[in-house]
Protein backbone atom coordinates (compact mmCIF):
# COMPACT_ATOMS: atom_id res chain seq x y z
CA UNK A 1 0.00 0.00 0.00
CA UNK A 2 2.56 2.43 0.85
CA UNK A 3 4.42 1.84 -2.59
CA UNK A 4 1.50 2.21 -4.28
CA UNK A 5 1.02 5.92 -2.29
CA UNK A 6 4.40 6.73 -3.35
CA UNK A 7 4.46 5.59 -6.83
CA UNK A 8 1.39 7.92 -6.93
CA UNK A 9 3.01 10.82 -5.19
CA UNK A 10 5.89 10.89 -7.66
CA UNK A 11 3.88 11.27 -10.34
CA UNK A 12 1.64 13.53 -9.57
CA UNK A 13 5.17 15.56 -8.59
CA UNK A 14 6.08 15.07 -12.13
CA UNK A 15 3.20 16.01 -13.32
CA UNK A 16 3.05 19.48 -11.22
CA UNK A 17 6.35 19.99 -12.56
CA UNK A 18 5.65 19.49 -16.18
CA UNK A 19 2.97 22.02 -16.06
CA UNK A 20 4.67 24.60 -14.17
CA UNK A 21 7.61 24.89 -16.47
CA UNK A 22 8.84 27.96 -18.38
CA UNK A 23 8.84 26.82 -22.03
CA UNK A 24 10.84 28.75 -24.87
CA UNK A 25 9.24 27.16 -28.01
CA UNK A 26 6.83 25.26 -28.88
CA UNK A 27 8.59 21.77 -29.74
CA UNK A 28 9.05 22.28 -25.45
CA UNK A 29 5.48 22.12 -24.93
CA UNK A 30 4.31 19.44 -27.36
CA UNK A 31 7.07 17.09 -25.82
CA UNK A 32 5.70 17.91 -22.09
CA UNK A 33 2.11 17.20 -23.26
CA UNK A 34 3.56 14.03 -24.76
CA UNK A 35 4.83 13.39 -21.35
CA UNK A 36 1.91 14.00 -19.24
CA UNK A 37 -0.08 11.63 -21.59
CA UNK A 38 2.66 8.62 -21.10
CA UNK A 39 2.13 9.66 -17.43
CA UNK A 40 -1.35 9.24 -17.50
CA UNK A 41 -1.73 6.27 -20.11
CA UNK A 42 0.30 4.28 -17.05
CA UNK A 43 -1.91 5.66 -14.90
CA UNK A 44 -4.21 2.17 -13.82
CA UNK A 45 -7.43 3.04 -13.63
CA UNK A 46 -8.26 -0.17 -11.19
CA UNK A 47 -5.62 1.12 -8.88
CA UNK A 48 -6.85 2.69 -5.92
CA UNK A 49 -5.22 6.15 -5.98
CA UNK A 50 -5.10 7.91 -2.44
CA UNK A 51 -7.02 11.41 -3.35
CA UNK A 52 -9.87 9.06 -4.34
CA UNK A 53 -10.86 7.12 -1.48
């Protein structure tokens, strides 16, 4: 259970970070929106995440 916290933790970190970037182009942003969807697409959806108990 704890692993499971933390593996959710550190993504939503990365996430956070990802959006709160300063970007200088545009190539920048499309490759952190192709990052966040990766993020998400490993994202289970039959995992219990904590901030939705």
């Amino acid at each position: 259970e704890q692993a499971k916290n933390f593996q959710w933790g550190l993504r939503r970190s990365t996430l956070n970070h990802l959006m709160f970037m300063s970007y200088t182009d545009e190539a920048q942003v499309a490759n952190a929106t192709r990052n966040y969807e990766i993020l998400h697409e490993r994202d289970d959806d039959e995992t219990e995440r904590p901030d939705k108990r």
